[in-house]
PDB file of N, CA and C in Angstrom:
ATOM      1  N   UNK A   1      10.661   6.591   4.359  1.00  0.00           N
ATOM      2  CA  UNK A   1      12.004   6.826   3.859  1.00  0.00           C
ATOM      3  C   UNK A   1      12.985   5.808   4.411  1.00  0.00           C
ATOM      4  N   UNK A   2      12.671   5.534   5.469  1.00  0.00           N
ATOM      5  CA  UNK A   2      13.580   4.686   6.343  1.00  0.00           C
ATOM      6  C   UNK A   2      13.368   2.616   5.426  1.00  0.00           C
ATOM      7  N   UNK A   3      12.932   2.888   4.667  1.00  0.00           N
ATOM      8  CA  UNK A   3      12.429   1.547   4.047  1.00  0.00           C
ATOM      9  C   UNK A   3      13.014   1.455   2.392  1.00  0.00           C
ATOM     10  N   UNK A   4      13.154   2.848   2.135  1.00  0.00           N
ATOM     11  CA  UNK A   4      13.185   2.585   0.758  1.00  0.00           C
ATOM     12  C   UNK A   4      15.145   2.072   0.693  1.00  0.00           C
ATOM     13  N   UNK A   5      15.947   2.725   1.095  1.00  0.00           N
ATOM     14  CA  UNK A   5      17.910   2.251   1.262  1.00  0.00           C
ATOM     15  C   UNK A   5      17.490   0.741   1.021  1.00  0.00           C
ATOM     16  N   UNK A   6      16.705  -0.107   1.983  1.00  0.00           N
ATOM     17  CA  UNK A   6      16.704  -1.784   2.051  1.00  0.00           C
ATOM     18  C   UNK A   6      16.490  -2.167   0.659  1.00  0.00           C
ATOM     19  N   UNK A   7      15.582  -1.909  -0.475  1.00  0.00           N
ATOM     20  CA  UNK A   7      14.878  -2.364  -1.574  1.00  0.00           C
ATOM     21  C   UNK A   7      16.197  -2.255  -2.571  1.00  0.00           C
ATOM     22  N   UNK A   8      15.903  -3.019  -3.801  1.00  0.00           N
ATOM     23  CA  UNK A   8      16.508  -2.804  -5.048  1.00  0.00           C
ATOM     24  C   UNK A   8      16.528  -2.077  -5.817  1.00  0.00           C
ATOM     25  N   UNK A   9      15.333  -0.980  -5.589  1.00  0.00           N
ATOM     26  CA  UNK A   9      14.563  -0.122  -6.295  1.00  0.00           C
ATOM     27  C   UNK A   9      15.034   1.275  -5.843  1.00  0.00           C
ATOM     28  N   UNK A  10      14.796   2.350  -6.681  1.00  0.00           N
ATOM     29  CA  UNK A  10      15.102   3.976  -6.603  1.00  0.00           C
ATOM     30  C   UNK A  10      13.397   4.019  -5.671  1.00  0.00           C
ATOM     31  N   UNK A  11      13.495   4.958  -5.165  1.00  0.00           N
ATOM     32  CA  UNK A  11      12.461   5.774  -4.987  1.00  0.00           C
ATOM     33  C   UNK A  11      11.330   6.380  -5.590  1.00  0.00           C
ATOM     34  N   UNK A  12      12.072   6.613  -6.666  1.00  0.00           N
ATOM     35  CA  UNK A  12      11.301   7.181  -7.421  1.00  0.00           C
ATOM     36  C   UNK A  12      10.034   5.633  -7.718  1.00  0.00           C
ATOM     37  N   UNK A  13      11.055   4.809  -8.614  1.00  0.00           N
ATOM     38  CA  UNK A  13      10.218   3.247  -8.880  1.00  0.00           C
ATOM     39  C   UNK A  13       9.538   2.837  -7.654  1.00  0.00           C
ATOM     40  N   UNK A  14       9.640   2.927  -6.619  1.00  0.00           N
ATOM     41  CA  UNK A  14       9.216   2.531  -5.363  1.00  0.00           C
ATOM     42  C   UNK A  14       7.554   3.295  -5.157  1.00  0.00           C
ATOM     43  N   UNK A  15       7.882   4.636  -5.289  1.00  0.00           N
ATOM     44  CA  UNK A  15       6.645   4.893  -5.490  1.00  0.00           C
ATOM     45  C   UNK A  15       5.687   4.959  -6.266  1.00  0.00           C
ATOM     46  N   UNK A  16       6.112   4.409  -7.751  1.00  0.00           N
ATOM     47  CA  UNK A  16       5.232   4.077  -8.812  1.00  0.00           C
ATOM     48  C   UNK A  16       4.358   3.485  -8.846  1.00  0.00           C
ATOM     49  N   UNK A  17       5.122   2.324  -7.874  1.00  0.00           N
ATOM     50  CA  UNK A  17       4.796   1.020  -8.397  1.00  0.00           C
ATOM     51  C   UNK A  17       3.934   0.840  -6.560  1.00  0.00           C
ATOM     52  N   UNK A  18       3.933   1.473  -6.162  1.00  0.00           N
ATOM     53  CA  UNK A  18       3.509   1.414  -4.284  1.00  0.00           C
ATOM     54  C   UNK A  18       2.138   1.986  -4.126  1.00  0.00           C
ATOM     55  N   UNK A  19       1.337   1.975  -3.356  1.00  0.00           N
ATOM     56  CA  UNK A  19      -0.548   2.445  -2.987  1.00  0.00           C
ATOM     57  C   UNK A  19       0.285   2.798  -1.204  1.00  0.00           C
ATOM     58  N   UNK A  20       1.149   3.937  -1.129  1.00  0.00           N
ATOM     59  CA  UNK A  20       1.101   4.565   0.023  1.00  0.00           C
ATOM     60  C   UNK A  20       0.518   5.822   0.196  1.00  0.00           C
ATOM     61  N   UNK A  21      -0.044   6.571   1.231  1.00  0.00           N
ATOM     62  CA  UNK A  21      -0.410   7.607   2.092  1.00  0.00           C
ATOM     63  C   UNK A  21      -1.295   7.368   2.777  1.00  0.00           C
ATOM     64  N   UNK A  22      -2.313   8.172   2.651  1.00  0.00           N
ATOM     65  CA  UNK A  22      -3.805   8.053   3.323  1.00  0.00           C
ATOM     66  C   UNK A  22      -4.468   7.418   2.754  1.00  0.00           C
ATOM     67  N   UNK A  23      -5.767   6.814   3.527  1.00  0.00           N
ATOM     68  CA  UNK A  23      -6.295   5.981   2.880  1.00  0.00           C
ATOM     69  C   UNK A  23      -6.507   5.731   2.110  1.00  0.00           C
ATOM     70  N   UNK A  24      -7.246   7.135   1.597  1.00  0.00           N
ATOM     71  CA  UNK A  24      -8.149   7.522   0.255  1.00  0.00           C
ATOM     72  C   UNK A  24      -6.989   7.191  -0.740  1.00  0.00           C
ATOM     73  N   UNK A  25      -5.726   7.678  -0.848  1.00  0.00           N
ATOM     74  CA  UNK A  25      -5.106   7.775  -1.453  1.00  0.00           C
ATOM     75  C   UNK A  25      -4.479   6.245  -1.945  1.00  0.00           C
ATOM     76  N   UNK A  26      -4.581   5.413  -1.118  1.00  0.00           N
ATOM     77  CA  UNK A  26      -4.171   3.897  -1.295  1.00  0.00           C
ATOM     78  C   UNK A  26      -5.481   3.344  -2.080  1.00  0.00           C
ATOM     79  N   UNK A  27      -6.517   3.695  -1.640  1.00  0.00           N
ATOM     80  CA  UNK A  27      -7.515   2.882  -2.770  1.00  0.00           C
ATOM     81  C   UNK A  27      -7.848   3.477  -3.792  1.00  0.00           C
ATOM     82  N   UNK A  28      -7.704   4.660  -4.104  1.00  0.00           N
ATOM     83  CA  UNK A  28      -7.720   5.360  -5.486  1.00  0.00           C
ATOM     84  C   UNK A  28      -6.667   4.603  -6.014  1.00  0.00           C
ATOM     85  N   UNK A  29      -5.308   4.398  -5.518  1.00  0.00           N
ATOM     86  CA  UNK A  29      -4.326   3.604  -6.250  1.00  0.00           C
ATOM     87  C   UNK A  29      -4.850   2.285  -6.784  1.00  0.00           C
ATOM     88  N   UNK A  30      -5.127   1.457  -5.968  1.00  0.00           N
ATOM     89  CA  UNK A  30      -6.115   0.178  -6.070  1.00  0.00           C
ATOM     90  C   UNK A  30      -6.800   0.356  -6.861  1.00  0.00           C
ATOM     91  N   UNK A  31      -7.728   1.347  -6.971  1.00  0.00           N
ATOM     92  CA  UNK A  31      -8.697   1.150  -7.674  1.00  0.00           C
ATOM     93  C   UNK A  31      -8.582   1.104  -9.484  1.00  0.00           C
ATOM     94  N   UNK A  32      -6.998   2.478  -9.623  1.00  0.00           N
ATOM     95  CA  UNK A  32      -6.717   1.843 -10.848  1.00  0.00           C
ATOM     96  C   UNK A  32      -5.757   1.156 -10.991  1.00  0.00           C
ATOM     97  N   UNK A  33      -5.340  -0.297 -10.247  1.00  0.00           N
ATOM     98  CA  UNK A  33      -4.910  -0.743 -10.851  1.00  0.00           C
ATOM     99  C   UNK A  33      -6.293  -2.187 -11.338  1.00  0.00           C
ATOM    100  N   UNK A  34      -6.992  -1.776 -10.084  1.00  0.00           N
ATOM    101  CA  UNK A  34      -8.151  -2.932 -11.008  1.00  0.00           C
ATOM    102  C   UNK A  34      -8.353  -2.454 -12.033  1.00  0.00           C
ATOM    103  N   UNK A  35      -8.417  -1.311 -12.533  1.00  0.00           N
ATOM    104  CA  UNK A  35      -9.172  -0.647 -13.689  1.00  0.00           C
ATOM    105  C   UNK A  35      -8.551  -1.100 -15.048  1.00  0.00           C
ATOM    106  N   UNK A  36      -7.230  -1.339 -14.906  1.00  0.00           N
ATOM    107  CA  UNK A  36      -5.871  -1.664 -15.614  1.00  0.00           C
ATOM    108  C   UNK A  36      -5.924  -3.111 -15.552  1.00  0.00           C
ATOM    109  N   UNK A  37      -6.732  -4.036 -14.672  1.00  0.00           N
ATOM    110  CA  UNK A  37      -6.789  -5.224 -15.096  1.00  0.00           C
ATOM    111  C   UNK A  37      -6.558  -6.173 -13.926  1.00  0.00           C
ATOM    112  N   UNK A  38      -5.794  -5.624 -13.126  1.00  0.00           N
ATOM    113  CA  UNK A  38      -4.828  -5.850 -11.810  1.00  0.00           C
ATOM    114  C   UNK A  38      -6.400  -7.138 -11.239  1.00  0.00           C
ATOM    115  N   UNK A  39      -5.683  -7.731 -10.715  1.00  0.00           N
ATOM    116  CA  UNK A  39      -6.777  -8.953  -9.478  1.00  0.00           C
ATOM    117  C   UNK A  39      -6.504  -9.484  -8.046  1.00  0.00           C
ATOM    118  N   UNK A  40      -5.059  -9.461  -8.048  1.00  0.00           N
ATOM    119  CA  UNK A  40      -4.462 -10.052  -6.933  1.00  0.00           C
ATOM    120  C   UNK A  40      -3.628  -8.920  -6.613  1.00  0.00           C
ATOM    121  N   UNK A  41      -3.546  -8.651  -4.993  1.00  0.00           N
ATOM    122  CA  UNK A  41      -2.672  -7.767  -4.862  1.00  0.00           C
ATOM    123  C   UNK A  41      -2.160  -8.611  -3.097  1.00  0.00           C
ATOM    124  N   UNK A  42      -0.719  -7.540  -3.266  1.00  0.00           N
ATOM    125  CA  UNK A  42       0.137  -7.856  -1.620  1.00  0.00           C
ATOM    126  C   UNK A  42       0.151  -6.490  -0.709  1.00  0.00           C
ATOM    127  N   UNK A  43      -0.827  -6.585   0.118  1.00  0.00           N
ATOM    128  CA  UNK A  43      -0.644  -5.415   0.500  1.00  0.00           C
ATOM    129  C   UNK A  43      -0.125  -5.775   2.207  1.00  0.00           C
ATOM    130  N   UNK A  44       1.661  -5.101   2.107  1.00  0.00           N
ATOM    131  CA  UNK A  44       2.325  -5.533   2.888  1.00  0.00           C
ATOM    132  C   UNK A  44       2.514  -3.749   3.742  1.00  0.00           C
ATOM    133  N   UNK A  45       2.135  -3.826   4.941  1.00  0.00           N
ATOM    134  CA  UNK A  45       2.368  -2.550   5.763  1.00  0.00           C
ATOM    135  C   UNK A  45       3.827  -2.200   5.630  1.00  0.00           C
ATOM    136  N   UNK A  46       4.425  -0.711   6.075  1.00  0.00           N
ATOM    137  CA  UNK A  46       5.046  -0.597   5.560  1.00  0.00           C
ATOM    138  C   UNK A  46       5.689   0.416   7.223  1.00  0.00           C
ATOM    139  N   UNK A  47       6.053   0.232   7.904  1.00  0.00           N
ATOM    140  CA  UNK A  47       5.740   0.686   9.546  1.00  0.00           C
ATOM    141  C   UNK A  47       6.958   0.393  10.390  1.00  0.00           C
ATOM    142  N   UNK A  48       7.313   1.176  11.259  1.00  0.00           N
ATOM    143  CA  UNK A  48       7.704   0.980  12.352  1.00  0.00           C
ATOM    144  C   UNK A  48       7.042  -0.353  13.418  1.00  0.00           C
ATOM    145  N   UNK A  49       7.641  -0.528  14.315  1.00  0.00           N
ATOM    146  CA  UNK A  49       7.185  -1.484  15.057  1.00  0.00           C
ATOM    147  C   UNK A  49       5.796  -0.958  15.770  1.00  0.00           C
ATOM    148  N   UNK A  50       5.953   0.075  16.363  1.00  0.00           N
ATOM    149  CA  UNK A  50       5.025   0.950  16.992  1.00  0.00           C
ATOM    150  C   UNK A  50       3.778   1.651  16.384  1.00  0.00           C
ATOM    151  N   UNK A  51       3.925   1.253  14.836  1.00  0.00           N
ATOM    152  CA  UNK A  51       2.812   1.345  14.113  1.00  0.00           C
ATOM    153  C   UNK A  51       2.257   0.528  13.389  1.00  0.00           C
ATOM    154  N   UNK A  52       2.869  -0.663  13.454  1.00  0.00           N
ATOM    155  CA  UNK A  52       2.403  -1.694  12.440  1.00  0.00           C
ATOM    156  C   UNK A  52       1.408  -2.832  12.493  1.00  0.00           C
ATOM    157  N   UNK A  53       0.730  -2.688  13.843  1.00  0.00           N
ATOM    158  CA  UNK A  53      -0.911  -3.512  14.403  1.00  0.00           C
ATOM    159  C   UNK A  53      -1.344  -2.010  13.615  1.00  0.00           C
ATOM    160  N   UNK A  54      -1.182  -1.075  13.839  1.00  0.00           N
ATOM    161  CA  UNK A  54      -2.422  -0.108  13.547  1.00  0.00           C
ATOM    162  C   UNK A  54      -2.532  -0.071  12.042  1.00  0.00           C
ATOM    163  N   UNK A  55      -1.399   0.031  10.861  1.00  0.00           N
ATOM    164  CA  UNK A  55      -1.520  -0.362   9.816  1.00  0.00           C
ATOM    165  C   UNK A  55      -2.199  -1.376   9.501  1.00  0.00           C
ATOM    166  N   UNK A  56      -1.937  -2.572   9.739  1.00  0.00           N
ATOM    167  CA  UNK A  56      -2.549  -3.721   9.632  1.00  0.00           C
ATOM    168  C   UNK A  56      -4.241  -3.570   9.697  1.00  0.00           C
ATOM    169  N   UNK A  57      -4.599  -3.129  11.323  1.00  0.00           N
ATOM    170  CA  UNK A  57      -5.900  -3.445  11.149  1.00  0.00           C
ATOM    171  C   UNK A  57      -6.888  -2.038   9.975  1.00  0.00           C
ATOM    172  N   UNK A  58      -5.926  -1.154   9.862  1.00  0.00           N
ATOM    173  CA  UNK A  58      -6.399   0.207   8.737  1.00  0.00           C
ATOM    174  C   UNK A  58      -6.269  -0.645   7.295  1.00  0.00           C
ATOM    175  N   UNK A  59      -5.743  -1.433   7.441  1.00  0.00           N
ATOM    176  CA  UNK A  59      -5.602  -2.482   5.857  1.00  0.00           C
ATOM    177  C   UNK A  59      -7.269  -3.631   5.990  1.00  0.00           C
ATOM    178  N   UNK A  60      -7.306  -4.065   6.741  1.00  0.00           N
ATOM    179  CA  UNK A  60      -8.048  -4.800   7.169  1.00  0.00           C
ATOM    180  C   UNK A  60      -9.563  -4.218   7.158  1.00  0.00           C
ATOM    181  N   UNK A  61      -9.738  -2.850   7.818  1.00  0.00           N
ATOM    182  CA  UNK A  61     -11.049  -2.443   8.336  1.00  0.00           C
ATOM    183  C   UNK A  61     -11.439  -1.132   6.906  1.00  0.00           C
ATOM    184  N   UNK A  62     -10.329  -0.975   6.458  1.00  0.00           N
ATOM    185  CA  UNK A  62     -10.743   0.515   5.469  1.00  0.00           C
ATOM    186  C   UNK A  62     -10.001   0.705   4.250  1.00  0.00           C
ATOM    187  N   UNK A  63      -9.434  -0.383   3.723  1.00  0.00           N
ATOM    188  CA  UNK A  63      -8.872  -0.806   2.938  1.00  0.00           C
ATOM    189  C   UNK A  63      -9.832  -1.841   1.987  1.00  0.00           C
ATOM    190  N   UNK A  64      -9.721  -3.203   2.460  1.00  0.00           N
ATOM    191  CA  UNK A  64     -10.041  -4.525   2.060  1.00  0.00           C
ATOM    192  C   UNK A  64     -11.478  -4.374   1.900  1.00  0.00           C
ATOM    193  N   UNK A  65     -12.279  -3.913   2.470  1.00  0.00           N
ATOM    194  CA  UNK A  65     -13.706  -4.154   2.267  1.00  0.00           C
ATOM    195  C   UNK A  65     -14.099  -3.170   1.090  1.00  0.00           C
ATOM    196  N   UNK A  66     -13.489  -2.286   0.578  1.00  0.00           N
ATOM    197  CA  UNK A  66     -13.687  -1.434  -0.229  1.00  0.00           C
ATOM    198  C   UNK A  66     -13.419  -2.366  -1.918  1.00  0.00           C
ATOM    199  N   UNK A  67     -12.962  -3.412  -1.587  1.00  0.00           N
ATOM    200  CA  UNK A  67     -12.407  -4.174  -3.070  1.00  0.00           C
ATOM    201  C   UNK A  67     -12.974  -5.746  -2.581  1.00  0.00           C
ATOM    202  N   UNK A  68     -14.240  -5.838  -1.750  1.00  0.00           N
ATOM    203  CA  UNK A  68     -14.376  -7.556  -1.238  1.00  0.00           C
ATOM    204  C   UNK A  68     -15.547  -7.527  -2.149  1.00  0.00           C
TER     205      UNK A  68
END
């Protein structure tokens, strides 16, 4: 919540268009947007300071290999 005030975007659009929660829930997103055609993606953490190595390497270790 603390992220979405900064953007150009409503919330609502923010989460449309976003692959946030739990894991599962970020690559089910992923998964359709490959399904939809999608190839390249930015997957930018989305964190406090105090959480954002641990995002990172959860992008890295349980994320990324699921679409390599």
């Amino acid at each position: 919540r603390r992220f979405l005030g900064r953007g150009p975007m409503d919330a609502d659009a923010f989460r449309e268009r976003s692959a946030i929660g739990a894991v599962e829930d970020v690559r089910e997103r992923l998964h359709a947007y490959v399904e939809a055609g999608c190839e390249k993606f930015i997957l930018f953490p989305v964190a406090g300071g105090g959480d954002l190595l641990a995002q990172v390497e959860t992008i890295g270790t349980r994320i990324i290999p699921e679409f390599s």
